[in-house]
N, C-alpha and C. Protein backbone atom coordinates (compact mmCIF):
# COMPACT_ATOMS: atom_id res chain seq x y z
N UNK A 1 32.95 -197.40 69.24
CA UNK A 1 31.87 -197.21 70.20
C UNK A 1 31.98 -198.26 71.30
N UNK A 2 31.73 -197.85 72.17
CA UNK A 2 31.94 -198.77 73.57
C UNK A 2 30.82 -200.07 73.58
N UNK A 3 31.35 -201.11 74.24
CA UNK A 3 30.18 -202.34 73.87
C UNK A 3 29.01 -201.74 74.69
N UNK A 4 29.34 -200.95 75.61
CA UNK A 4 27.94 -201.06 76.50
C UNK A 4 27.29 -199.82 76.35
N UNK A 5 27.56 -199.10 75.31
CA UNK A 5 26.36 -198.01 74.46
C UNK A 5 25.50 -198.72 73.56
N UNK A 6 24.09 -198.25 73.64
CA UNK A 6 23.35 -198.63 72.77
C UNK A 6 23.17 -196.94 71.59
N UNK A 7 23.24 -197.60 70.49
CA UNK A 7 23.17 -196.23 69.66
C UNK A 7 23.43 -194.77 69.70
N UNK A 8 23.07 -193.88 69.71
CA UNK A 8 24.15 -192.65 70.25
C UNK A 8 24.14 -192.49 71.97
N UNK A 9 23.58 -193.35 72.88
CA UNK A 9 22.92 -192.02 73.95
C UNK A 9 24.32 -193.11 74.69
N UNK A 10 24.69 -192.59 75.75
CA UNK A 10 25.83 -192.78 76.66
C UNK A 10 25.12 -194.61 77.62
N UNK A 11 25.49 -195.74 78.17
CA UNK A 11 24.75 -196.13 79.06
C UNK A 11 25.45 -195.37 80.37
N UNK A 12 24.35 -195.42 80.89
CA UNK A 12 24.26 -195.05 82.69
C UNK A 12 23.62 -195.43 83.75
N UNK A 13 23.91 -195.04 85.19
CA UNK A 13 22.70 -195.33 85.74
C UNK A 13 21.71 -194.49 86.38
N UNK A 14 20.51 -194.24 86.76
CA UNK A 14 20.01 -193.36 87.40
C UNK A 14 19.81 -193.92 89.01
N UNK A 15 19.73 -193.69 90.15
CA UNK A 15 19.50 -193.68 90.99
C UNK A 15 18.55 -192.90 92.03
N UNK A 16 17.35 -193.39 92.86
CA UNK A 16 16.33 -192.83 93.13
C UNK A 16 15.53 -193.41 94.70
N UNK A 17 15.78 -192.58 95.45
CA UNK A 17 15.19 -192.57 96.38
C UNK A 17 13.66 -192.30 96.75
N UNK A 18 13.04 -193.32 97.25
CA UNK A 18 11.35 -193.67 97.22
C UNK A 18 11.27 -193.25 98.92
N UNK A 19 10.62 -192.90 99.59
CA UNK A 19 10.16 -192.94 100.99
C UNK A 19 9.15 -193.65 101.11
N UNK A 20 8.48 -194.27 102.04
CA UNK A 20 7.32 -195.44 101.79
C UNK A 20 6.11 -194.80 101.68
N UNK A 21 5.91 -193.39 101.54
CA UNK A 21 4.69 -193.11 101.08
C UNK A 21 4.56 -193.07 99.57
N UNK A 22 6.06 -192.77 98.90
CA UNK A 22 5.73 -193.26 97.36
C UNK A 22 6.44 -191.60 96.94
N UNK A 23 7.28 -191.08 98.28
CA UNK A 23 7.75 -189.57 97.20
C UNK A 23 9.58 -189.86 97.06
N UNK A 24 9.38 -189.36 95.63
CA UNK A 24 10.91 -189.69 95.64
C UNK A 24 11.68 -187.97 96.31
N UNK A 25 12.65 -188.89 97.37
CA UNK A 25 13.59 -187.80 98.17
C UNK A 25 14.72 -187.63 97.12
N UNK A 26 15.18 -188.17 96.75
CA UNK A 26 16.55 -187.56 95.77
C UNK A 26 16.44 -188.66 94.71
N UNK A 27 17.60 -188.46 93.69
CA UNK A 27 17.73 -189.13 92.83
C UNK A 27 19.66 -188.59 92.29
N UNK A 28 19.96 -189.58 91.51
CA UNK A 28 20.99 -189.11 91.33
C UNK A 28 21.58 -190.00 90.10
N UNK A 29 22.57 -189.43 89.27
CA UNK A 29 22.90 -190.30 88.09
C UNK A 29 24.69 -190.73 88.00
N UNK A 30 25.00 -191.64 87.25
CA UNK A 30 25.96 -191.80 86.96
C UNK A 30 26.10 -192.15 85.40
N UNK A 31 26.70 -191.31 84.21
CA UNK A 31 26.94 -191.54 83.33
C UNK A 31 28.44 -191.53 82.88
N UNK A 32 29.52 -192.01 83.73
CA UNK A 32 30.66 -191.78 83.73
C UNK A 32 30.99 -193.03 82.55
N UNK A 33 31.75 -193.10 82.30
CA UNK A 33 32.23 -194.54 80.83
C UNK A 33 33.21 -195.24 81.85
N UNK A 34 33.99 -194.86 82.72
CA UNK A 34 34.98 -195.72 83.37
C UNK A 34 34.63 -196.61 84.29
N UNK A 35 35.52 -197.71 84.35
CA UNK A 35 34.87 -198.68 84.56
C UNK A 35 36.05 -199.70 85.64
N UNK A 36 35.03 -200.24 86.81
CA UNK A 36 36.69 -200.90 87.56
C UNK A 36 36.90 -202.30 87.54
N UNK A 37 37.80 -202.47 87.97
CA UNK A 37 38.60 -203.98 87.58
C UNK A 37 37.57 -205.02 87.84
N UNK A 38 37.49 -205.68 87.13
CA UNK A 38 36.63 -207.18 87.57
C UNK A 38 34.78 -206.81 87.56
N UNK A 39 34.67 -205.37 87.20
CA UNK A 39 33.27 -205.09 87.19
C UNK A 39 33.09 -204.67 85.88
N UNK A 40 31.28 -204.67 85.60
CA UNK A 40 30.88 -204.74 84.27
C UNK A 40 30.89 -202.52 84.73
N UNK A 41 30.88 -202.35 83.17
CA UNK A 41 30.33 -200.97 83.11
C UNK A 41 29.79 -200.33 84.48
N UNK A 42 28.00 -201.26 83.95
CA UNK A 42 26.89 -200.68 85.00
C UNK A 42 27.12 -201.33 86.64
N UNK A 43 27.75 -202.29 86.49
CA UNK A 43 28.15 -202.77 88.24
C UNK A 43 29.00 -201.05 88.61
N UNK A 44 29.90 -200.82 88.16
CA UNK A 44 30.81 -199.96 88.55
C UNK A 44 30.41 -198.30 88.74
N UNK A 45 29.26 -198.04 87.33
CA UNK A 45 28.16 -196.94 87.69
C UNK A 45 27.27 -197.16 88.75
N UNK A 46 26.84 -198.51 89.63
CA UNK A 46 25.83 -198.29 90.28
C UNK A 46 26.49 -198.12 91.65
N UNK A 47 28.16 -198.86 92.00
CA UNK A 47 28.79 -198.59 93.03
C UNK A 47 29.26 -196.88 93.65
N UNK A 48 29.14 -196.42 92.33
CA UNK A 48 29.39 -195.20 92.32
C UNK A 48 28.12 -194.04 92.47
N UNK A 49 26.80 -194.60 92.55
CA UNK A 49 26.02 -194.15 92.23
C UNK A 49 25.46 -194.12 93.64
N UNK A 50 25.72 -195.29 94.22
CA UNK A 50 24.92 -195.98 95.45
C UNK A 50 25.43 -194.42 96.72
N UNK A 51 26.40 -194.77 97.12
CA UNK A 51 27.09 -193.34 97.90
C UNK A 51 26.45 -192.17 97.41
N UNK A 52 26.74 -191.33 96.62
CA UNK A 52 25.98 -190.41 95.97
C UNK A 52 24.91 -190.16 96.19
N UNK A 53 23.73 -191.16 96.38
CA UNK A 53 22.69 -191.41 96.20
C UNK A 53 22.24 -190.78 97.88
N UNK A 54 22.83 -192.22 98.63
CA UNK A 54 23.02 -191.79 100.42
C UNK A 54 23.10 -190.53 100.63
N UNK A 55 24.17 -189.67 100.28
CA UNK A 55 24.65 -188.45 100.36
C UNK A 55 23.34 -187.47 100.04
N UNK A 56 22.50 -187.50 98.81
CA UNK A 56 21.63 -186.91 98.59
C UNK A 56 20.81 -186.84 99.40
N UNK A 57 20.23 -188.45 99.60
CA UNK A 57 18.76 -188.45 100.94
C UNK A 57 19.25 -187.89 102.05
N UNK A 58 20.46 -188.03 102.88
CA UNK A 58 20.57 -187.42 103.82
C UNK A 58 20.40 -185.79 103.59
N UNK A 59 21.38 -185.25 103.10
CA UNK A 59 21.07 -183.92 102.41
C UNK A 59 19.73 -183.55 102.83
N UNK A 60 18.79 -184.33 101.75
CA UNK A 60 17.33 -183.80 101.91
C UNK A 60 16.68 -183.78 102.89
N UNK A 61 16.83 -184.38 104.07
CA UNK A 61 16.43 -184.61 105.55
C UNK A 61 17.24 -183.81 106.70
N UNK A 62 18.20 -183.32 106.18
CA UNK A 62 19.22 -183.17 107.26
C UNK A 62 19.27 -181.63 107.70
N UNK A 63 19.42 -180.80 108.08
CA UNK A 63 19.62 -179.39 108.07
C UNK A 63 21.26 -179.45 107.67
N UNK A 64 21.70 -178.43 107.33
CA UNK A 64 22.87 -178.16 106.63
C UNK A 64 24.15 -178.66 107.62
N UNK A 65 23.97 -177.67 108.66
CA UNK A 65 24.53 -177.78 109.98
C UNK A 65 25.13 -179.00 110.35
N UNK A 66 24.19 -179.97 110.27
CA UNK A 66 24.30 -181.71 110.64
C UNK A 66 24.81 -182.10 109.85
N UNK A 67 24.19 -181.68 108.10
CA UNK A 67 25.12 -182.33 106.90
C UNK A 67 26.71 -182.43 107.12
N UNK A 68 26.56 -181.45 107.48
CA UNK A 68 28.21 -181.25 107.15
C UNK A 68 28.90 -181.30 108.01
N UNK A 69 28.58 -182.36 109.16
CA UNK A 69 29.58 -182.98 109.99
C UNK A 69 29.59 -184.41 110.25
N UNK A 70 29.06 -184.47 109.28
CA UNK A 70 28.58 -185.94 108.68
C UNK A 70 29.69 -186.76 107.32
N UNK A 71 29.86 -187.96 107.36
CA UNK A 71 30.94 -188.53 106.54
C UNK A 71 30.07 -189.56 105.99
N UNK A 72 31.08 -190.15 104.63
CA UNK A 72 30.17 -191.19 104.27
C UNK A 72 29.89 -192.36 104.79
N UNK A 73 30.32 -192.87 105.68
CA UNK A 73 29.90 -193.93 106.76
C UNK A 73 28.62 -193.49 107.41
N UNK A 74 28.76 -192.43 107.89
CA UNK A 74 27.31 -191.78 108.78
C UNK A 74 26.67 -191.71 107.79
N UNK A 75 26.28 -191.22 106.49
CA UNK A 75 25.34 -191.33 105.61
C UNK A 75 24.94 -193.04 105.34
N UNK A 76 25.70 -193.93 104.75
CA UNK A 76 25.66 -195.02 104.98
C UNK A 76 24.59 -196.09 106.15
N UNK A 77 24.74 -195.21 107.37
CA UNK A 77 24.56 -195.88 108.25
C UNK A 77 22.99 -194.86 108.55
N UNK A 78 22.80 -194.06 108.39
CA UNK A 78 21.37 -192.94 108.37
C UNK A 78 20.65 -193.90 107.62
N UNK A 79 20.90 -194.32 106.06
CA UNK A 79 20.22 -194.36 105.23
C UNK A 79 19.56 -195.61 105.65
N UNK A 80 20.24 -196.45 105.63
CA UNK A 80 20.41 -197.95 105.90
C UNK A 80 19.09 -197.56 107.19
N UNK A 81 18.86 -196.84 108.23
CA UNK A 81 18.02 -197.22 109.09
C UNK A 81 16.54 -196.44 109.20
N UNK A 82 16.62 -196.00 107.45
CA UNK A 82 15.10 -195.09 106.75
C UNK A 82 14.11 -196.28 106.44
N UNK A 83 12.95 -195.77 106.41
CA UNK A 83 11.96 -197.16 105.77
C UNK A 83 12.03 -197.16 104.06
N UNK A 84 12.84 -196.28 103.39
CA UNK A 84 12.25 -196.03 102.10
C UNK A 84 13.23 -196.89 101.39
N UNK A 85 12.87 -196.77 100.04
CA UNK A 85 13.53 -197.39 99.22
C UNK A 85 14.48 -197.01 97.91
N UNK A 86 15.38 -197.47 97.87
CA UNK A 86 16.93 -197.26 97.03
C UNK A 86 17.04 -198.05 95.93
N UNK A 87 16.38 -197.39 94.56
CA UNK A 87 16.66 -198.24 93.32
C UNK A 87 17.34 -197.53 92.14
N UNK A 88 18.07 -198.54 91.54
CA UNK A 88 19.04 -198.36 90.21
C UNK A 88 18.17 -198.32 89.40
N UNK A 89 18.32 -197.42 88.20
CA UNK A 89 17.57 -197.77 86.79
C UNK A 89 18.44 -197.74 85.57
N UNK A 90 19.05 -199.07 85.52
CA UNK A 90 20.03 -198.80 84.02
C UNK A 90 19.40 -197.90 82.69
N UNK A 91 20.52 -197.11 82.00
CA UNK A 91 19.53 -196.45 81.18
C UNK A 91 21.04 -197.07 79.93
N UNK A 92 20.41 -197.45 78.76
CA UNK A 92 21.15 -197.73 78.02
C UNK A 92 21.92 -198.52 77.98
N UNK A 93 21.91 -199.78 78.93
CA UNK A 93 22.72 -200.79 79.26
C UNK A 93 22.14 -202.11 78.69
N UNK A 94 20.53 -202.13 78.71
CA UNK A 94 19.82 -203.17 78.11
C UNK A 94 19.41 -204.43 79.29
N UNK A 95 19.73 -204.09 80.23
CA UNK A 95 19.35 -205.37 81.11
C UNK A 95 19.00 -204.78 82.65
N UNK A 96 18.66 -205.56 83.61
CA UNK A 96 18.55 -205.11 84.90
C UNK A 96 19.59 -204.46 85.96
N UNK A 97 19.28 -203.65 86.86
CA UNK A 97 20.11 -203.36 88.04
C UNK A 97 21.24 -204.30 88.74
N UNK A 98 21.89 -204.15 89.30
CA UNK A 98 23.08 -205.43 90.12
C UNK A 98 23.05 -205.17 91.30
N UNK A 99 22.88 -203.76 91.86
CA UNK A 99 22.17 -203.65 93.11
C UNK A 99 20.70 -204.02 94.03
C-alpha cells in the first residue's frame, strides 16, 4: 500500500472554485497515484489539479466559442484577474494544502 493512502480510500486532491459571493463555479479532482520528482504525492496532485481547475472556471464563464480559442496561459491569466477564490482540499493525505 502506498505511504500516502490512508486505509482503503485512494489520497487525492479536490479542487474548488469560490466566487466572492460564496458560489462555488467549478471544482475539480485529482486522484492520480503518480507522483513527480522532488514532489510529495499531494504537491504533485495539487500542480496538476491547479490548471484543471483554471480550465474549469473559465469554461463556466466563458461561452464555448471563446473557450476554445483560449490556451492554458490565457486561462491562467483570466483566472488570476477574478475576485474569487481557488482552494485545495487534501482528501486522504492527512495534512494541509501546499497551494
Amino acid at each position: 500500500m502506498d505511504a500516502e493512502m490512508t486505509g482503503e480510500s485512494p489520497a487525492g486532491v479536490v479542487g474548488v472554485y469560490v466566487d466572492r459571493e460564496g458560489r462555488v463555479i467549478a471544482s475539480v479532482s485529482d486522484f492520480d497515484q503518480s507522483g513527480y520528482g522532488g514532489f510529495t504525492l499531494l504537491e504533485s496532485q495539487e500542480r496538476r489539479a491547479k490548471p484543471k481547475l483554471e480550465r474549469a472556471v473559465v469554461d463556466a464563464y466563458c461561452s464555448h466559442v471563446v473557450f476554445n480559442a483560449l490556451d492554458a496561459y490565457d486561462f491562467t491569466e483570466i483566472v488570476s484577474k477574478l475576485s474569487g477564490m481557488m482552494t485545495f482540499i487534501p482528501v486522504g493525505h492527512g495534512r494541509e494544502s501546499t497551494i
